[in-house]
Protein backbone atom coordinates (compact mmCIF):
# COMPACT_ATOMS: atom_id res chain seq x y z
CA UNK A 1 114.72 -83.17 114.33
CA UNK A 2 115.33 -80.61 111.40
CA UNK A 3 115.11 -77.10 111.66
CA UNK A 4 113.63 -75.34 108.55
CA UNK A 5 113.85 -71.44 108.61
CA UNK A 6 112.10 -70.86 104.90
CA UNK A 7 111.42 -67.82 102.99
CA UNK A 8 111.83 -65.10 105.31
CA UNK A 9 112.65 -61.20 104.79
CA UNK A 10 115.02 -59.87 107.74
CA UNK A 11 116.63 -56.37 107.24
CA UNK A 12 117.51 -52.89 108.84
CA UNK A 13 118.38 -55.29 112.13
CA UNK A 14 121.62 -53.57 114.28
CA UNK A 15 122.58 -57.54 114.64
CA UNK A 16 122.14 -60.47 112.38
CA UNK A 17 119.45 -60.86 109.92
CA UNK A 18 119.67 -64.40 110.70
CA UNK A 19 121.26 -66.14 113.49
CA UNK A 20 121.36 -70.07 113.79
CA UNK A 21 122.10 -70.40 117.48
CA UNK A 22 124.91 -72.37 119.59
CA UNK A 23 123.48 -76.84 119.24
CA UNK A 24 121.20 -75.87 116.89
CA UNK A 25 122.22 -78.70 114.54
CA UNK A 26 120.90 -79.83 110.97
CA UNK A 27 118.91 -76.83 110.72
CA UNK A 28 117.74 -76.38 106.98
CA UNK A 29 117.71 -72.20 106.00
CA UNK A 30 116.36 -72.08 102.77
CA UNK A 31 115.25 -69.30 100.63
CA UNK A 32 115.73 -66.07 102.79
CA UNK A 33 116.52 -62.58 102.33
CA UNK A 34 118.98 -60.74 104.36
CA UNK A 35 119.37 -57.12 103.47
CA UNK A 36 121.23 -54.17 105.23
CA UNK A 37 121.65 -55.95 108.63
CA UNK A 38 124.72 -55.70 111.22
CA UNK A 39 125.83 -59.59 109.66
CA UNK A 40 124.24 -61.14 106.65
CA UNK A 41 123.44 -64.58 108.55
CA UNK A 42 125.48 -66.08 110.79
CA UNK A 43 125.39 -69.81 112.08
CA UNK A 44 127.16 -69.61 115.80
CA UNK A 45 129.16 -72.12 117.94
CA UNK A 46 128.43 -75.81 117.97
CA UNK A 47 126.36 -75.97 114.94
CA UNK A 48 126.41 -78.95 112.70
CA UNK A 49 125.14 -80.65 109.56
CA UNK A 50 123.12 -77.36 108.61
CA UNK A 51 122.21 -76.77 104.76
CA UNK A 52 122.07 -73.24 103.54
CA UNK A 53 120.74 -73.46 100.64
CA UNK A 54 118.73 -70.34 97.89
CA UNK A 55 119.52 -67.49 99.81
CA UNK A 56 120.26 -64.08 99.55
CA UNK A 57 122.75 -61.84 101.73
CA UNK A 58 122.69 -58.47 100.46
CA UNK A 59 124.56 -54.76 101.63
CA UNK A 60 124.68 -55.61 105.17
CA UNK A 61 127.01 -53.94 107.04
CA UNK A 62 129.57 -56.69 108.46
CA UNK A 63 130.04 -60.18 107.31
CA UNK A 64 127.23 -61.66 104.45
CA UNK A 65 127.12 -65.12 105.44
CA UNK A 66 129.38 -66.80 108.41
CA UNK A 67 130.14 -69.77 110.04
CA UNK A 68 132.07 -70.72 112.72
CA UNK A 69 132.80 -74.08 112.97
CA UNK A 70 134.64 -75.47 110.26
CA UNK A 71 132.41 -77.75 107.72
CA UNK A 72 129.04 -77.28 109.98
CA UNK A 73 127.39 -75.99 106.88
CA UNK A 74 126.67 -76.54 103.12
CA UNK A 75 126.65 -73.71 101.45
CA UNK A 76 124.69 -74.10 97.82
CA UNK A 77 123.39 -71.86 95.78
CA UNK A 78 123.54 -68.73 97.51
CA UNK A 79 124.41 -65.76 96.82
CA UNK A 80 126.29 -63.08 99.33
CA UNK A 81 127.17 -59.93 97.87
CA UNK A 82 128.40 -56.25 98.80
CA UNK A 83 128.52 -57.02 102.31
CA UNK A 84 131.31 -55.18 104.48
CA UNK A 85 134.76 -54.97 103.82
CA UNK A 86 133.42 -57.38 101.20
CA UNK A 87 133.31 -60.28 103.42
CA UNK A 88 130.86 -62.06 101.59
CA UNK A 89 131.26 -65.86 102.65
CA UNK A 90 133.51 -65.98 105.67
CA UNK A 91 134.83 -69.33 107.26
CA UNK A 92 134.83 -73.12 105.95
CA UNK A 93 131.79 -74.24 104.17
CA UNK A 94 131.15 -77.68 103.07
CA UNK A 95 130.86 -76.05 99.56
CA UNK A 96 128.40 -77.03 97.47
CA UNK A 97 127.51 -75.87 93.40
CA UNK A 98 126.01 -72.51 92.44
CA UNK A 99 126.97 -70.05 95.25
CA UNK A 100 127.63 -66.15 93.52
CA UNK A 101 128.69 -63.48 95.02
CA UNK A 102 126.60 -60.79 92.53
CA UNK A 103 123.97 -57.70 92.62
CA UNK A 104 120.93 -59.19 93.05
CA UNK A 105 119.14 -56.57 91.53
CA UNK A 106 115.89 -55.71 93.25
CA UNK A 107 113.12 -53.58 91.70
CA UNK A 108 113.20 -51.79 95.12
CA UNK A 109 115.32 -51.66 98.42
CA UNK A 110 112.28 -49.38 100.00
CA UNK A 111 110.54 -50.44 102.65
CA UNK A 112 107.57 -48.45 101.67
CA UNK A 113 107.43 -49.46 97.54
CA UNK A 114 105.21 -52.77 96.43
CA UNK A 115 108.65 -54.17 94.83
CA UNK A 116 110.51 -54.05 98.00
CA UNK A 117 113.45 -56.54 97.60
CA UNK A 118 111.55 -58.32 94.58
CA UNK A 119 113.76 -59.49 91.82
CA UNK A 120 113.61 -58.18 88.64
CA UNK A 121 112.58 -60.19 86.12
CA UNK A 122 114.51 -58.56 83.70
CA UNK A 123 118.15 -58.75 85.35
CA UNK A 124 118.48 -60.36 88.53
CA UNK A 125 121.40 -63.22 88.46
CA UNK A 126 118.78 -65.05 91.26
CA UNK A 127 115.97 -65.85 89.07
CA UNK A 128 115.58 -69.97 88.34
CA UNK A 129 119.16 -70.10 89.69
CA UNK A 130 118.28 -71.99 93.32
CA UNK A 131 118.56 -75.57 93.21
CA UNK A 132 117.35 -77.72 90.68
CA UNK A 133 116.26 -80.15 93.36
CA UNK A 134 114.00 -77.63 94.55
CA UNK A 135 110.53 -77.76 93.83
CA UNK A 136 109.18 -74.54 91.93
CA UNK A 137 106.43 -72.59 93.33
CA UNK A 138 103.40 -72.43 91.40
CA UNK A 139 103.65 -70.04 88.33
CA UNK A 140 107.26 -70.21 89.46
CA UNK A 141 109.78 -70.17 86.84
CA UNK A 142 112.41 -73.53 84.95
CA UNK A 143 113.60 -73.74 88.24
CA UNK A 144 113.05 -72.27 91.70
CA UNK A 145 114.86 -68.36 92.51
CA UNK A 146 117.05 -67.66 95.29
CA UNK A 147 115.71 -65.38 97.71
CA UNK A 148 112.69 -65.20 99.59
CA UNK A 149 110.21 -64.00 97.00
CA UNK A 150 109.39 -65.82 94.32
CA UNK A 151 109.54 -64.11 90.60
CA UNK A 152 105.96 -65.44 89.18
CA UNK A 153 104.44 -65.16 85.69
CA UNK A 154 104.19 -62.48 84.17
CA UNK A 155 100.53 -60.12 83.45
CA UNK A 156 98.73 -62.23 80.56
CA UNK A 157 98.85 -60.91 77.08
CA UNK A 158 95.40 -57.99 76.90
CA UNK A 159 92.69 -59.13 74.90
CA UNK A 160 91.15 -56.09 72.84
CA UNK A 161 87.65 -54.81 72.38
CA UNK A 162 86.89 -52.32 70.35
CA UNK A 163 87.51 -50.47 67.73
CA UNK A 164 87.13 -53.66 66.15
CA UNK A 165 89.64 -55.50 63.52
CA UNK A 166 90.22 -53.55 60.01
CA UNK A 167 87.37 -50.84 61.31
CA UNK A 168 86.73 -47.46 60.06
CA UNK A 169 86.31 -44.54 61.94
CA UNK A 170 84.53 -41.19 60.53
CA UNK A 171 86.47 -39.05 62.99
CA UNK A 172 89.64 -38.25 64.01
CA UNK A 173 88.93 -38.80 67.86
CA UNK A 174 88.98 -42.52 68.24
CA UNK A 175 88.16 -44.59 71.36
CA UNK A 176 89.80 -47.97 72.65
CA UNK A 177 88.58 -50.22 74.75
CA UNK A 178 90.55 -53.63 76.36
CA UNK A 179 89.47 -56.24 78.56
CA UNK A 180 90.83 -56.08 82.03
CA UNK A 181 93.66 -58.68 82.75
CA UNK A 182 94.19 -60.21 85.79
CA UNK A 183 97.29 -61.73 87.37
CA UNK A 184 101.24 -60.90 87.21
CA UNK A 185 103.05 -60.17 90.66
CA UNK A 186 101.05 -58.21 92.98
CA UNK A 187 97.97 -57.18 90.34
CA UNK A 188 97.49 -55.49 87.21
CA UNK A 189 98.93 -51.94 87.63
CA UNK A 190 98.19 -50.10 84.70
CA UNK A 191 98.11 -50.76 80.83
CA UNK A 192 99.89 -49.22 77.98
CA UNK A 193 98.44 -48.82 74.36
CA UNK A 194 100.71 -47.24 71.23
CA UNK A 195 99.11 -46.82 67.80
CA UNK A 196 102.01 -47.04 65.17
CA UNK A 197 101.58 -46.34 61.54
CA UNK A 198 103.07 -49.53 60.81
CA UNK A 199 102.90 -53.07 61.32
CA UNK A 200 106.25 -52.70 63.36
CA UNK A 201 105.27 -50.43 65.93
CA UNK A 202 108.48 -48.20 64.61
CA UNK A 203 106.37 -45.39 63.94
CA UNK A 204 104.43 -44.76 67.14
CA UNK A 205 101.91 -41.98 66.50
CA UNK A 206 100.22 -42.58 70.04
CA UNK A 207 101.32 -44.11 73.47
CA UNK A 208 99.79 -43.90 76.98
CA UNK A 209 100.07 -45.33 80.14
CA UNK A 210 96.55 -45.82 81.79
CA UNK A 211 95.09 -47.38 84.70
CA UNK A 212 92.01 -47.26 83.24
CA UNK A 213 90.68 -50.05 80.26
CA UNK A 214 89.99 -47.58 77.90
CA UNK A 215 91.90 -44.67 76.25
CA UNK A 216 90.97 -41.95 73.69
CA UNK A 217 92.98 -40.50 71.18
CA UNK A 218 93.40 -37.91 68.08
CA UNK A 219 94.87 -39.46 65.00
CA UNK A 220 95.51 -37.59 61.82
CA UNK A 221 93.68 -39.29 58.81
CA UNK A 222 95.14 -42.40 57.64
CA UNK A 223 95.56 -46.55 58.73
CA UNK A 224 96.80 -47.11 61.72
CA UNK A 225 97.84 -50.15 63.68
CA UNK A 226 97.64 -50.19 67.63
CA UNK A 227 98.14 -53.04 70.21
CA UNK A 228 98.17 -52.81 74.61
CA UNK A 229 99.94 -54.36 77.30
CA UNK A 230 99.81 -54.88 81.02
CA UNK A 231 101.80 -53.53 83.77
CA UNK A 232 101.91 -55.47 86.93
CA UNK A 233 103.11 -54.02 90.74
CA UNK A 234 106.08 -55.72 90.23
CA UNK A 235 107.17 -53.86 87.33
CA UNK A 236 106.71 -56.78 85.09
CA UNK A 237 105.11 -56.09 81.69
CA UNK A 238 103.23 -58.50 79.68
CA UNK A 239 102.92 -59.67 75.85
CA UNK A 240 101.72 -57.37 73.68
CA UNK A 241 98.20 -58.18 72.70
CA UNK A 242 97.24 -59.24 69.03
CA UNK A 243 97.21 -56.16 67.07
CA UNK A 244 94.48 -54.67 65.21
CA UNK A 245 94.02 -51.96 62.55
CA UNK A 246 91.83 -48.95 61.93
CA UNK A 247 91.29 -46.27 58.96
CA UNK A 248 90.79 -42.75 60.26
CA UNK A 249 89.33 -39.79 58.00
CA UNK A 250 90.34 -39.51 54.18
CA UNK A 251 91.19 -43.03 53.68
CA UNK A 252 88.36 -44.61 54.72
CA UNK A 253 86.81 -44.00 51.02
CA UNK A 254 86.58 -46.50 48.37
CA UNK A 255 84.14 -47.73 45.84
CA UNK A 256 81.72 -49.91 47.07
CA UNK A 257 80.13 -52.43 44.97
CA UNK A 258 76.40 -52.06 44.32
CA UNK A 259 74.70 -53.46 47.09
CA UNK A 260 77.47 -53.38 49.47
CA UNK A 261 77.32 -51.10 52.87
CA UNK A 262 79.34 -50.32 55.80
CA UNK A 263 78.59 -48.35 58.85
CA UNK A 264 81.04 -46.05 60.80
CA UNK A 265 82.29 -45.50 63.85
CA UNK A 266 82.21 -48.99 64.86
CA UNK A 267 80.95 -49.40 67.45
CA UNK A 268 78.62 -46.37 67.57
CA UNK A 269 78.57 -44.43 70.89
CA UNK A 270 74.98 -43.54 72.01
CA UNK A 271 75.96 -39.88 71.67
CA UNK A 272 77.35 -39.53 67.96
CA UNK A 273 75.46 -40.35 64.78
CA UNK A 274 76.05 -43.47 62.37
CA UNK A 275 77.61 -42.94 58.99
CA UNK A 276 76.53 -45.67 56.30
CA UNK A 277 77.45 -45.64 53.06
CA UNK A 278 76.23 -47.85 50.38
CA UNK A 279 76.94 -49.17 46.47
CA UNK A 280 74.51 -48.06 44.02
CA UNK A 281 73.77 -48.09 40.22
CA UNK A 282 74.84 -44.73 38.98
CA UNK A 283 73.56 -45.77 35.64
CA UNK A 284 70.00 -45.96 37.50
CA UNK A 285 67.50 -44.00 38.65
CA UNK A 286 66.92 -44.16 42.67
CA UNK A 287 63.37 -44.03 44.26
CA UNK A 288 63.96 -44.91 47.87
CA UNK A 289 66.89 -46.64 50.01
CA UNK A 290 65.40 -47.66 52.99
CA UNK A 291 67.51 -48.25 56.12
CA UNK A 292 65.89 -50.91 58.71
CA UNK A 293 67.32 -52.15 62.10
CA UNK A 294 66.31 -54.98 64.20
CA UNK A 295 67.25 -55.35 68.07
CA UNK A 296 68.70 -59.04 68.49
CA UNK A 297 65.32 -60.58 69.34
CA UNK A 298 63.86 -59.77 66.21
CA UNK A 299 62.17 -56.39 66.98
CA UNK A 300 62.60 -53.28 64.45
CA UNK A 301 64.19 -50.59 65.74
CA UNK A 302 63.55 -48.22 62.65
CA UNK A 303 62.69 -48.74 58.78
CA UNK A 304 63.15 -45.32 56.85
CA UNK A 305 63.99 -43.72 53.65
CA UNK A 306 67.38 -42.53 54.18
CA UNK A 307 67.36 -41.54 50.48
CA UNK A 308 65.21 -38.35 51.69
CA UNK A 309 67.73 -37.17 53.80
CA UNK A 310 70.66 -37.32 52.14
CA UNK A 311 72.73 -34.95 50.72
CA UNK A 312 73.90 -36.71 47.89
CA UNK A 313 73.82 -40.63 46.96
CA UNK A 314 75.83 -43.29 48.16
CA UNK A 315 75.92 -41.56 52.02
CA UNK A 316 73.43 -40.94 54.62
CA UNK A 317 73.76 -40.40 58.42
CA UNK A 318 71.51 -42.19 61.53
CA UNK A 319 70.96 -39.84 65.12
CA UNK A 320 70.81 -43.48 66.44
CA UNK A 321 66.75 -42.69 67.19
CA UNK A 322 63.91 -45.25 66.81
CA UNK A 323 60.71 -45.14 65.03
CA UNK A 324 59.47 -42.94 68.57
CA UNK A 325 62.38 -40.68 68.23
CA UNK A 326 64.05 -42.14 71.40
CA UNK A 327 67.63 -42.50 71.36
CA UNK A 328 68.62 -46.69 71.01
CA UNK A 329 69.75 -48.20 73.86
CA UNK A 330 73.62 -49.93 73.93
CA UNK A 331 73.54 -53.17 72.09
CA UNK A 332 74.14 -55.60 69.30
CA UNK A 333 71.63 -54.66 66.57
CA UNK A 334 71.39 -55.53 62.53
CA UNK A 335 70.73 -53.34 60.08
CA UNK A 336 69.96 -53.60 56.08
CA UNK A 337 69.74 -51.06 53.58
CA UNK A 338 67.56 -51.96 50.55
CA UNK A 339 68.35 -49.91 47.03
CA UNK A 340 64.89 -49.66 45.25
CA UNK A 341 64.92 -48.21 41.63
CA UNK A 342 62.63 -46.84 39.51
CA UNK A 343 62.71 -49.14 37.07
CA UNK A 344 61.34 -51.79 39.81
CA UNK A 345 64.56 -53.27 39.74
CA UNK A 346 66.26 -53.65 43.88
CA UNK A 347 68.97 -54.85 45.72
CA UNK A 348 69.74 -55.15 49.39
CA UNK A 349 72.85 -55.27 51.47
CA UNK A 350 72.15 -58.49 53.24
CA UNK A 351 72.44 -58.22 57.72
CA UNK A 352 75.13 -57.02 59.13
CA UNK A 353 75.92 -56.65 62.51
CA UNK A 354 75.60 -52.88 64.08
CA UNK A 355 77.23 -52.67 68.02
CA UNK A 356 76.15 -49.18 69.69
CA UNK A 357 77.97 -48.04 72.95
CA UNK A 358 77.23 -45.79 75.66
């Protein structure tokens, strides 16, 4: 019967990583890692009609792969490499297609790391270079690796929450927030966000490395453009996620049509107060602008005349407090500010959505 020795890690052994013993014929080895053993892996005496086949024999300290009976073996797409004396395939193979003798290029060689004798992804000569006959694992890549780990997919690309798309923030210390992704080789690891002043991420103004799904950062005023990634324990990074853009400080300004309104920061944490500005009539004479909010089941929150406390036109703040002078609760809310005139004339600025945060 056949012999299958499949996907196995042997290393640090004083003898062989792998030993196919004395009768032991049409054993199948396929997809192993040898690394830093006395010999690589060695079939013995009397062995015959074996297949070695998308394997790795890597820095051991004597011969990388051996046979000892003449044409007992075929050797396909392996690769033996920087093995002593660099006796990398030693004896008479039934040769096959695809053996190499190169670095295979692991993230780690320690025993103690995640990546230990995982492939890069970014480098490695083993990756979808096995067999084509092969089947690939799942999330495997065009064609199965040699060695005995796998290279899977890559983390997916992040999707963003807030700020928003195109958002404006009224100060200079701006929050992110990102879903957390799930996936990659061995888990999500960490994330990274940069905020770039342009569209091409040339002219990074911001970058961190987080574990966490959020970050917080101080941006000079001006439009800024800012995107995150994942990290997984493999050292694999994913797509960046779809960008989005936000307007810090000075440049947030811009005439607003009469009728028209737009609240800042969006979303609103619990703890900070809502800027709204509005479009009015200059040419008019104001009597009230009243500022109402509505949960999402209808309720009002508050209905006010912001007109009374503000300092001038056109701008007005909210402390995020209901009509009992208790803080709002996190949520989606709407909100409408109606322009009344003295003339009896009014306009309002229709719903629009209002998310506050904790």
């Amino acid at each position: 019967t056949d012999n299958r020795l499949f996907r196995n890690l042997s290393y640090y052994n004083t003898s062989e990583g792998i030993r196919i013993d004395n009768n032991s014929d049409r054993a199948i080895v396929l997809n192993n890692t040898s690394f830093r053993n006395g010999k690589g892996i060695l079939f013995d005496n009397n062995v015959d009609s074996c297949i070695l086949r998308n394997n790795i024999s890597l820095s051991n300290n004597n011969e990388g792969i051996q046979v000892v009976v003449a044409g007992g073996v075929t050797n396909s797409y392996n690769n033996s490499y920087g093995n002593g004396g660099g006796n990398n395939y030693v004896g008479t193979f039934r040769d096959g297609p695809g053996r190499i003798s190169s670095n295979a290029r692991f993230l780690s060689t320690h025993t103690n790391s995640s990546s230990f004798l995982r492939l890069s992804p970014t480098n490695s000569p083993c990756i979808n270079t096995g067999s084509p006959d092969d089947p690939v694992p799942q999330k495997g890549g065009s064609r199965v690796d040699m060695g005995a780990i796998e290279v899977t997919n890559q983390p997916p690309q992040v999707i963003l929450l807030t700020p928003a798309n195109d958002s404006i923030s009224g100060t200079n210390i701006v929050h992110f927030n990102w879903e957390p992704a799930t996936g990659g080789t061995l888990g999500i690891t960490n994330y990274k966000i940069e905020i770039a002043s342009d569209i091409n991420f040339i002219n990074v103004a911001f970058s961190n490395t987080t574990a966490a799904t959020s970050c917080q950062a101080t941006l000079n005023d001006g439009k800024y453009y800012w995107h995150v990634r994942a990290n997984d324990r493999a050292g694999n990074a994913g797509p960046w996620s779809l960008s989005r853009t936000i307007t810090v400080g000075a440049e947030k300004t811009g005439a607003l049509q009469e009728g028209e309104a737009k609240a800042y920061p969006v979303p609103c944490p619990r703890n900070r107060n809502l800027i709204l500005e509005y479009g009015y009539n200059s040419g008019k004479v104001l009597e009230k602008v009243d500022l109402t909010v509505w949960d999402i089941f209808g309720n009002k929150v508050i209905d006010k005349n912001v007109l009374l406390e503000s300092a001038s036109p056109g701008k007005t703040e909210w402390d995020l407090k209901n009509s009992r002078n208790d803080k709002t609760m996190p949520g989606v809310y709407l909100y409408m500010i109606e322009i009344k005139y003295v003339d009896g004339s009014k306009v309002d600025s229709g719903y629009k959505k209002l998310i506050i945060t904790k």
